[in-house]
PDB file of N, CA and C in Angstrom:
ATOM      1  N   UNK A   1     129.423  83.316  81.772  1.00  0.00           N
ATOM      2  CA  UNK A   1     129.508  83.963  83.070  1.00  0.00           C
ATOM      3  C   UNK A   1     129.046  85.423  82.986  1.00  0.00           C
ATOM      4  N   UNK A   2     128.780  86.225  81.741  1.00  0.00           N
ATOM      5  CA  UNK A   2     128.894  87.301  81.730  1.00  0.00           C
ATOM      6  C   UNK A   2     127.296  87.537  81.507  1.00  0.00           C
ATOM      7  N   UNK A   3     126.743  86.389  81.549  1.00  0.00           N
ATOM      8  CA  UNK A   3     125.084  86.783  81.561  1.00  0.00           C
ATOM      9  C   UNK A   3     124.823  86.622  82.923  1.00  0.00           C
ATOM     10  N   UNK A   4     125.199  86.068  83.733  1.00  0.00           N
ATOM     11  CA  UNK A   4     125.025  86.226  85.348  1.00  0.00           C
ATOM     12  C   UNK A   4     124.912  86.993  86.035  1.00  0.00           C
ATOM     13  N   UNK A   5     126.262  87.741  85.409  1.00  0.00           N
ATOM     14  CA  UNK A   5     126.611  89.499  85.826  1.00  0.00           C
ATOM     15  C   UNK A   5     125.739  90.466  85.318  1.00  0.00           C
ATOM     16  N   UNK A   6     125.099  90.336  84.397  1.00  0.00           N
ATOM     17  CA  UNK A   6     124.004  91.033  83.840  1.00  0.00           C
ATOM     18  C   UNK A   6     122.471  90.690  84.315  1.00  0.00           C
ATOM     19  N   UNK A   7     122.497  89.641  84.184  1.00  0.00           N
ATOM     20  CA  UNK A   7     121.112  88.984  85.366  1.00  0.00           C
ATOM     21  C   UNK A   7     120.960  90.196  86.820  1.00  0.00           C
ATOM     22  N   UNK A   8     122.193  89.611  87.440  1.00  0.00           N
ATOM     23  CA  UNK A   8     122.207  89.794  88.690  1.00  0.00           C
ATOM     24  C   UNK A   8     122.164  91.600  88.714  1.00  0.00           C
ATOM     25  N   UNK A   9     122.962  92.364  87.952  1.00  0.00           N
ATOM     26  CA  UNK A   9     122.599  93.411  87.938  1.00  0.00           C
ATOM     27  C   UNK A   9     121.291  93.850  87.380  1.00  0.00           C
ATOM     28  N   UNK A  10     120.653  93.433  86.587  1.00  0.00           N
ATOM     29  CA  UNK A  10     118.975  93.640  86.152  1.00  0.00           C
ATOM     30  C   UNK A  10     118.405  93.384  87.376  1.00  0.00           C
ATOM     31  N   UNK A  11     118.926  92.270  88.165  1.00  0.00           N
ATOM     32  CA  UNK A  11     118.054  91.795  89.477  1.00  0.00           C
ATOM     33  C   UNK A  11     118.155  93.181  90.386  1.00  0.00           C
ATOM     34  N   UNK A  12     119.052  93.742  90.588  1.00  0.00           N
ATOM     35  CA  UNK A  12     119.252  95.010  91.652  1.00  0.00           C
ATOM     36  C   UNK A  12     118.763  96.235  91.464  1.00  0.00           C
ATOM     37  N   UNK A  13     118.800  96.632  89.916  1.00  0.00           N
ATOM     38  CA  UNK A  13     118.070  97.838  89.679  1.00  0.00           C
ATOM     39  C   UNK A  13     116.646  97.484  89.929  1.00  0.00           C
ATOM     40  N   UNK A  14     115.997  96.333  89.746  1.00  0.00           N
ATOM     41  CA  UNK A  14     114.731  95.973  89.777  1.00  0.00           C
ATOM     42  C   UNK A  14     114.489  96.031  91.359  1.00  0.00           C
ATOM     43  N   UNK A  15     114.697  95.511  92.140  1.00  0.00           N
ATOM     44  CA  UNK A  15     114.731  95.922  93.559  1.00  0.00           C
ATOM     45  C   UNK A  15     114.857  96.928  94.182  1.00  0.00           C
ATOM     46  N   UNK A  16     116.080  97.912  93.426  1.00  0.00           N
ATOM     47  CA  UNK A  16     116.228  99.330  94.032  1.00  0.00           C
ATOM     48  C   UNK A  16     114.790  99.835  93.741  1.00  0.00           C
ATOM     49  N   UNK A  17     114.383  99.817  92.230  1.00  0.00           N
ATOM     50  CA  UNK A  17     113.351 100.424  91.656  1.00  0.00           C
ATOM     51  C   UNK A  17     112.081 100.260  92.571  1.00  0.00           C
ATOM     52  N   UNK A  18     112.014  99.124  93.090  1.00  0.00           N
ATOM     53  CA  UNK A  18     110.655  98.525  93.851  1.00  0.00           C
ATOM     54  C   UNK A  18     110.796  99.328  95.617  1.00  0.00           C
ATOM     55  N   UNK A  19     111.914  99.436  95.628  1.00  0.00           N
ATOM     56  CA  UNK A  19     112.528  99.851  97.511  1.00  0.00           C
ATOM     57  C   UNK A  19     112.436 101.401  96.962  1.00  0.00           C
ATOM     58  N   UNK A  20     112.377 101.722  96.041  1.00  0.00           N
ATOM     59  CA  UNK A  20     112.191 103.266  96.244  1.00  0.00           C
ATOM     60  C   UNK A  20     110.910 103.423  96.015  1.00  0.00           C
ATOM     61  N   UNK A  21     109.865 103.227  94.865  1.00  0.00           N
ATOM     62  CA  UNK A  21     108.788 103.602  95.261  1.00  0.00           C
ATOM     63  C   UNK A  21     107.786 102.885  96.608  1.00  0.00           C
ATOM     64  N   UNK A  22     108.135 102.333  97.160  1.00  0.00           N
ATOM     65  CA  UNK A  22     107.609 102.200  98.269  1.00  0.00           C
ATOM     66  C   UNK A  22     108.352 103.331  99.557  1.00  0.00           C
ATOM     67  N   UNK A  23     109.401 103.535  99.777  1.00  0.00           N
ATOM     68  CA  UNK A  23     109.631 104.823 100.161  1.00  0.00           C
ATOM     69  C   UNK A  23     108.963 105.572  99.755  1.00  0.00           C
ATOM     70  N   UNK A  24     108.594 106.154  98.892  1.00  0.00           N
ATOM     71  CA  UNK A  24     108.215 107.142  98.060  1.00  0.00           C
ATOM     72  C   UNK A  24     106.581 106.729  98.655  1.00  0.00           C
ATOM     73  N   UNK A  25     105.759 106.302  98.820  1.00  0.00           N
ATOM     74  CA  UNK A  25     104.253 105.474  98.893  1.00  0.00           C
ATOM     75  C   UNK A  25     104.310 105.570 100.478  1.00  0.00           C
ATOM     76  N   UNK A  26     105.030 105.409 101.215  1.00  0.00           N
ATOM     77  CA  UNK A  26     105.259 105.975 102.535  1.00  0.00           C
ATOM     78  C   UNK A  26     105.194 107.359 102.810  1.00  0.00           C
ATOM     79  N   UNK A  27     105.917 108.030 101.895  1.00  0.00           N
ATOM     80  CA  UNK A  27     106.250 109.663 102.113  1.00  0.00           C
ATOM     81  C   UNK A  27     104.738 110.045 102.052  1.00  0.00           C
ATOM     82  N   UNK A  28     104.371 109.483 101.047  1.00  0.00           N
ATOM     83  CA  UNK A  28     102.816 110.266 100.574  1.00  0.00           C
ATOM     84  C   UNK A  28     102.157 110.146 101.518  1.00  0.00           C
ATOM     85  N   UNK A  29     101.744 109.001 101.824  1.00  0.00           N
ATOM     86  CA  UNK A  29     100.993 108.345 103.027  1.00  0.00           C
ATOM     87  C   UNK A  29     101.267 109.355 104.666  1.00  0.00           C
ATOM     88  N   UNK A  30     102.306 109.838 104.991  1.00  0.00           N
ATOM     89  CA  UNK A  30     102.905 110.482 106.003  1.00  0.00           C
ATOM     90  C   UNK A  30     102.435 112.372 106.187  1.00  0.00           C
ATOM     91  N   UNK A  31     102.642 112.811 104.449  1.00  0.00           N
ATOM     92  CA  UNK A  31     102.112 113.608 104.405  1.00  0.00           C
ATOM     93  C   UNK A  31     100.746 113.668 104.428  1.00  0.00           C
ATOM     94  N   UNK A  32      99.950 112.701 104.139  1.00  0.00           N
ATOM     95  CA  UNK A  32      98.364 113.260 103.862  1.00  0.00           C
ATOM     96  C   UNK A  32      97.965 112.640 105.355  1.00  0.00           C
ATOM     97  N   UNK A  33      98.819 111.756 106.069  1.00  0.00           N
ATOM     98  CA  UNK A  33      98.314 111.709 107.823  1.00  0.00           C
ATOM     99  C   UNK A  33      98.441 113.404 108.008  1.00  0.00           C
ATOM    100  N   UNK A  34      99.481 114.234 108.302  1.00  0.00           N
ATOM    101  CA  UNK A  34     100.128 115.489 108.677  1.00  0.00           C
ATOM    102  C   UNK A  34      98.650 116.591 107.965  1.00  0.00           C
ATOM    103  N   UNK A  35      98.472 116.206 106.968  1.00  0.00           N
ATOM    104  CA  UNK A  35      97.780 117.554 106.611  1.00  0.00           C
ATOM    105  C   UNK A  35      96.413 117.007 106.906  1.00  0.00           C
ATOM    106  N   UNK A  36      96.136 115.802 107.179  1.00  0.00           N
ATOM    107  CA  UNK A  36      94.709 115.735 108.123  1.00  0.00           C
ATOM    108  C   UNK A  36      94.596 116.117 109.460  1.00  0.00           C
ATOM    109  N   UNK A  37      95.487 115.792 109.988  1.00  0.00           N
ATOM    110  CA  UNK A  37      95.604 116.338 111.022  1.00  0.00           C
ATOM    111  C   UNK A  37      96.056 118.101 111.361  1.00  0.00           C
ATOM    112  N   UNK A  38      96.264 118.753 110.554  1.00  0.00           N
ATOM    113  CA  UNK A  38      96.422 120.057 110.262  1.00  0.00           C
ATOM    114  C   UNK A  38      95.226 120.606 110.176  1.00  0.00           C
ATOM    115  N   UNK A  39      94.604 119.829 109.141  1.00  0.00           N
ATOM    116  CA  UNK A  39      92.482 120.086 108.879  1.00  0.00           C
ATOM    117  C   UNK A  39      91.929 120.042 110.291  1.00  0.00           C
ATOM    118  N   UNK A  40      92.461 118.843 110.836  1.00  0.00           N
ATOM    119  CA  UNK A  40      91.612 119.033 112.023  1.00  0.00           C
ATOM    120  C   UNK A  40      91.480 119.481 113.338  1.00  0.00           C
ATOM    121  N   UNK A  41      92.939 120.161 113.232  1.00  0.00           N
ATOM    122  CA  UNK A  41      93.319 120.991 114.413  1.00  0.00           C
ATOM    123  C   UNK A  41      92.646 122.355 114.227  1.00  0.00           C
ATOM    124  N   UNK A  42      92.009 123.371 115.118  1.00  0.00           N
ATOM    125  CA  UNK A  42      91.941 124.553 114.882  1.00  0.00           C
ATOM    126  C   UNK A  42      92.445 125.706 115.176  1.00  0.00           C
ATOM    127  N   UNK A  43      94.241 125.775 115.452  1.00  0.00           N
ATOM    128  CA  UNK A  43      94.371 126.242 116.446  1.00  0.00           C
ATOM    129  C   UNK A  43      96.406 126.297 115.421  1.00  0.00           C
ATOM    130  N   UNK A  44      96.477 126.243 114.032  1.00  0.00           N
ATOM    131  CA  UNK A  44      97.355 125.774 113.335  1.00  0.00           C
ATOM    132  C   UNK A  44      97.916 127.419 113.150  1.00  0.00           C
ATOM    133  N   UNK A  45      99.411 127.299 113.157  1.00  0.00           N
ATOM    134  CA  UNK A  45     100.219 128.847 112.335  1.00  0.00           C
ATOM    135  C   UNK A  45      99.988 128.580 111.004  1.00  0.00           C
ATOM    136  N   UNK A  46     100.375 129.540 110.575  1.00  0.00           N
ATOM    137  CA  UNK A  46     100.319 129.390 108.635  1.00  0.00           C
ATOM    138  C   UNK A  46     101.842 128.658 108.438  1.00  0.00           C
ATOM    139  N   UNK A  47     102.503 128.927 108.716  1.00  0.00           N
ATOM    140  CA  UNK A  47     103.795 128.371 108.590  1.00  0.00           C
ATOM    141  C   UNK A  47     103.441 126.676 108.424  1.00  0.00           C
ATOM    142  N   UNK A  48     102.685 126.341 109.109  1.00  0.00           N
ATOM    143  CA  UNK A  48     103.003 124.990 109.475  1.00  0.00           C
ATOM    144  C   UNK A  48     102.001 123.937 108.068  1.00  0.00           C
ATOM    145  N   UNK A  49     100.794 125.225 107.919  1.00  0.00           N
ATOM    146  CA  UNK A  49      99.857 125.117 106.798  1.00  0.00           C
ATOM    147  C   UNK A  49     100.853 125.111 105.660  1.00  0.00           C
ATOM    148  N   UNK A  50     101.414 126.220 105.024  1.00  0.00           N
ATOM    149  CA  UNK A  50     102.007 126.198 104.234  1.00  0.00           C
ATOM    150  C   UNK A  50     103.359 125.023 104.012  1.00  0.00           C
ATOM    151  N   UNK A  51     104.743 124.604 105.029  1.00  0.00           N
ATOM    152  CA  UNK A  51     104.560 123.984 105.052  1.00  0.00           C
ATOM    153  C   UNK A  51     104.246 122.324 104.479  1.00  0.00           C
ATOM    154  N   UNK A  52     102.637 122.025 104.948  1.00  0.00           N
ATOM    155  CA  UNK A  52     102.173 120.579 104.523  1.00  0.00           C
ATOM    156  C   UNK A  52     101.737 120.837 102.931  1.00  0.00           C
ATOM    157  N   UNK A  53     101.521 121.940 102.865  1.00  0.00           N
ATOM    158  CA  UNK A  53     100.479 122.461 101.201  1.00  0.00           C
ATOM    159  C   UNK A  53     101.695 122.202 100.329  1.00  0.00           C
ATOM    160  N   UNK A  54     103.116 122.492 101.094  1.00  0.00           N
ATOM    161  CA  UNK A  54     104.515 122.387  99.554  1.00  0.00           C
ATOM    162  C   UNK A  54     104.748 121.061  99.951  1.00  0.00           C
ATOM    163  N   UNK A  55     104.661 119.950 100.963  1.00  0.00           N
ATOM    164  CA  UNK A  55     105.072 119.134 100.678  1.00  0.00           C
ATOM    165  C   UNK A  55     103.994 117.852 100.155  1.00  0.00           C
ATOM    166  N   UNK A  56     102.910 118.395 100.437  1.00  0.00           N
ATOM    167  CA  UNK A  56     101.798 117.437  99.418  1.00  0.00           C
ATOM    168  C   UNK A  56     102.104 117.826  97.964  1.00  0.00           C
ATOM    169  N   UNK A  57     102.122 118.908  97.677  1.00  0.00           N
ATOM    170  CA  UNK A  57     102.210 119.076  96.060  1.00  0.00           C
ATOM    171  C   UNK A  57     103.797 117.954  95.805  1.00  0.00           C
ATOM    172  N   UNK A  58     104.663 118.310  96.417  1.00  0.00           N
ATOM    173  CA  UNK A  58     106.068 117.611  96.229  1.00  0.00           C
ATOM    174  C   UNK A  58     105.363 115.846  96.019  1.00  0.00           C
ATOM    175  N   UNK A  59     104.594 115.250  96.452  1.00  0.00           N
ATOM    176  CA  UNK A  59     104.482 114.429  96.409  1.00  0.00           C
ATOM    177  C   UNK A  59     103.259 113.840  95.360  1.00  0.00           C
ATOM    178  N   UNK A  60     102.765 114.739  95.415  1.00  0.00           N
ATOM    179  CA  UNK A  60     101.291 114.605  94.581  1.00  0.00           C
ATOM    180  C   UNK A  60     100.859 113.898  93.476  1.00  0.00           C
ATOM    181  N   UNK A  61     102.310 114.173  92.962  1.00  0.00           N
ATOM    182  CA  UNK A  61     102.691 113.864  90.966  1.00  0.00           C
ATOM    183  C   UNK A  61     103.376 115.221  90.543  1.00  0.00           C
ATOM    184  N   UNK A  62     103.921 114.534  89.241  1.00  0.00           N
ATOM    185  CA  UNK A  62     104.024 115.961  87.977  1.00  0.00           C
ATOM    186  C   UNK A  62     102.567 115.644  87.531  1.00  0.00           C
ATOM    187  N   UNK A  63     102.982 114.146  86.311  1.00  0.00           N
ATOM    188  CA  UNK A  63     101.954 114.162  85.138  1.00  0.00           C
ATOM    189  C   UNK A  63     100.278 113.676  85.541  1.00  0.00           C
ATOM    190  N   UNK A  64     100.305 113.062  86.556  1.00  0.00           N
ATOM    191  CA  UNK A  64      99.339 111.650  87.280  1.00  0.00           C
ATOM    192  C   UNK A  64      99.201 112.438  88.060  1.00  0.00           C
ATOM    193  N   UNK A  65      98.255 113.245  88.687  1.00  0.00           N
ATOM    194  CA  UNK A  65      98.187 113.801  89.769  1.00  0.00           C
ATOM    195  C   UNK A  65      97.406 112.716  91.072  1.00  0.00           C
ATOM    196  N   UNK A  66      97.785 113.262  92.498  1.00  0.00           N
ATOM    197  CA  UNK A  66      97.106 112.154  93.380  1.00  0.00           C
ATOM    198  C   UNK A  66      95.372 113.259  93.625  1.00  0.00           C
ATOM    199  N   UNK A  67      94.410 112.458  93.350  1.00  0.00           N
ATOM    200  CA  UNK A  67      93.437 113.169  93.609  1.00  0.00           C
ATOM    201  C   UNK A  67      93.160 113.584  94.927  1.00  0.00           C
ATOM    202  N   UNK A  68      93.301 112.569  95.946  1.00  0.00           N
ATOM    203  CA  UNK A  68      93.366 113.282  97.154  1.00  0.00           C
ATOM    204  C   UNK A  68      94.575 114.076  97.622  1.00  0.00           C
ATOM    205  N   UNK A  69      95.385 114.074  97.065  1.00  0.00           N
ATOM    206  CA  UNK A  69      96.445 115.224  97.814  1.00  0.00           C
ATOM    207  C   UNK A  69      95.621 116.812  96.937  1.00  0.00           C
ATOM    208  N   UNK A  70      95.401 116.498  95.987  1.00  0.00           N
ATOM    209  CA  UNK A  70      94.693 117.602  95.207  1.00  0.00           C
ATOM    210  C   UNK A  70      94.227 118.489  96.056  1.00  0.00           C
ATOM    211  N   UNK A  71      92.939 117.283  96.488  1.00  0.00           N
ATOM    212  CA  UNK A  71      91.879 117.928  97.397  1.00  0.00           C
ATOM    213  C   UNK A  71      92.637 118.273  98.830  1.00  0.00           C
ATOM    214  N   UNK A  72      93.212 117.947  98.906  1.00  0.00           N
ATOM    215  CA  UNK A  72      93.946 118.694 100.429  1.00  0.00           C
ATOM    216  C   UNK A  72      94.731 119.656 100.412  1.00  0.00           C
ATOM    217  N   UNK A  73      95.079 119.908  99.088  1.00  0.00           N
ATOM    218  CA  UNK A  73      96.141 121.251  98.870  1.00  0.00           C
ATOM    219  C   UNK A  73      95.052 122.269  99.228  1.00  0.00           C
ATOM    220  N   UNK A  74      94.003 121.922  98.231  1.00  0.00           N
ATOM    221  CA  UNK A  74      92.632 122.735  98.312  1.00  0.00           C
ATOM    222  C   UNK A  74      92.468 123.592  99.502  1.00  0.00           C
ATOM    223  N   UNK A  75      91.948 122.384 100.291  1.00  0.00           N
ATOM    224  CA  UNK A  75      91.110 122.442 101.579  1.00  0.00           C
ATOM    225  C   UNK A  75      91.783 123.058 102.318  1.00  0.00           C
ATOM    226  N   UNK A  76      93.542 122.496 102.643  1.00  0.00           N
ATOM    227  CA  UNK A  76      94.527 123.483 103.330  1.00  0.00           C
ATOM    228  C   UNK A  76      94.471 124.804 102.849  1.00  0.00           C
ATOM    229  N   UNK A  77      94.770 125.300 101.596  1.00  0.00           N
ATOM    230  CA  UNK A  77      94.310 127.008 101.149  1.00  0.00           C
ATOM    231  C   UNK A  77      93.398 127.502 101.485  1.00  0.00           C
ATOM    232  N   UNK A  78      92.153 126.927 101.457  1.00  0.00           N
ATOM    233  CA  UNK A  78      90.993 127.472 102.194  1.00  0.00           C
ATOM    234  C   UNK A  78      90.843 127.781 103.255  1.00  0.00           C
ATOM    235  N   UNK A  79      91.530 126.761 104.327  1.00  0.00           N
ATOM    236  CA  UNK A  79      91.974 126.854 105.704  1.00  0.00           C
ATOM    237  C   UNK A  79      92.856 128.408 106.074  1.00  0.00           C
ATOM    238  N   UNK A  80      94.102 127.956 105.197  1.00  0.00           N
ATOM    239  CA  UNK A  80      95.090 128.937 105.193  1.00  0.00           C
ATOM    240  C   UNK A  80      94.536 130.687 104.963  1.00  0.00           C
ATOM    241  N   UNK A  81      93.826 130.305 104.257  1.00  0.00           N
ATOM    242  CA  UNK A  81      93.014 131.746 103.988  1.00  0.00           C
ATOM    243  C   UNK A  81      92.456 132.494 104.930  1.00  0.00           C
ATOM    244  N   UNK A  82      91.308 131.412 105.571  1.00  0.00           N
ATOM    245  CA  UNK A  82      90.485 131.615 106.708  1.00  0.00           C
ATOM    246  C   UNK A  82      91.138 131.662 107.893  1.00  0.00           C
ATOM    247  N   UNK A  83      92.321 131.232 107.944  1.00  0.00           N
ATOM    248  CA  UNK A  83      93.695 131.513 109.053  1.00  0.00           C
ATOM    249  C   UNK A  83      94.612 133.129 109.041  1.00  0.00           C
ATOM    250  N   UNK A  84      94.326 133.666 108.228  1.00  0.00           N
ATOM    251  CA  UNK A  84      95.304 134.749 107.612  1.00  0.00           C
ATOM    252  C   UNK A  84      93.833 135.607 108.049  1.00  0.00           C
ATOM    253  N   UNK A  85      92.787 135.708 107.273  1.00  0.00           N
ATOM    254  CA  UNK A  85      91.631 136.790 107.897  1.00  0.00           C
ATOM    255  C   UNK A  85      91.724 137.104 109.074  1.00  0.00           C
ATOM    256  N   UNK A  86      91.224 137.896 109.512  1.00  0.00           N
ATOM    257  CA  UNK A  86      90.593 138.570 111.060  1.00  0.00           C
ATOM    258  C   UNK A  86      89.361 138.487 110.932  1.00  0.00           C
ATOM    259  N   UNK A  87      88.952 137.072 112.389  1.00  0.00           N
ATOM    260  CA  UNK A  87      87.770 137.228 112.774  1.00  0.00           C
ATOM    261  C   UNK A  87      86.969 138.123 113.348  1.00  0.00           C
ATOM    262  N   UNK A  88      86.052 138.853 112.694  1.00  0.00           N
ATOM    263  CA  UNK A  88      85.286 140.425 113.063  1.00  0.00           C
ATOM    264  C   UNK A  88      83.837 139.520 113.331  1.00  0.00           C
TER     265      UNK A  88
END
């Protein structure tokens, strides 16, 4: 009986494990909608830039980085930059 109980608990961490990174695969997905749509607005505060730029990195990776969130941290700084200047 006591391998059942061990089954069945291997069975749950394995499920939690699977129900969180798909949360997690959502989050990402949510942020890089938000900071496209940030790109493509022209009309954005920095607040709101900055913001999507900490929560893409939050999601990005440590070791594995996501290449496209990379490139959108990027592109948002560049933005952010060109948002902070005075157009002369």
């Amino acid at each position: 009986m006591d391998y059942v109980y061990i089954f069945l608990f291997i069975l749950v961490l394995v499920l939690l494990l699977v129900g969180l990174n798909k949360l997690d695969a959502g989050s990402k997905k949510k942020y890089k909608r938000e900071a496209y749509k940030v790109l493509e607005d022209t009309g954005n505060d920095p607040k709101k830039i900055k913001d999507t730029i900490k929560s893409l990195r939050l999601y990005s990776g440590r070791w594995r980085k996501d290449k496209e969130s990379v490139q959108l941290v990027e592109r948002l700084q560049e933005k952010l930059g060109d948002e902070i200047k005075p157009n002369v």
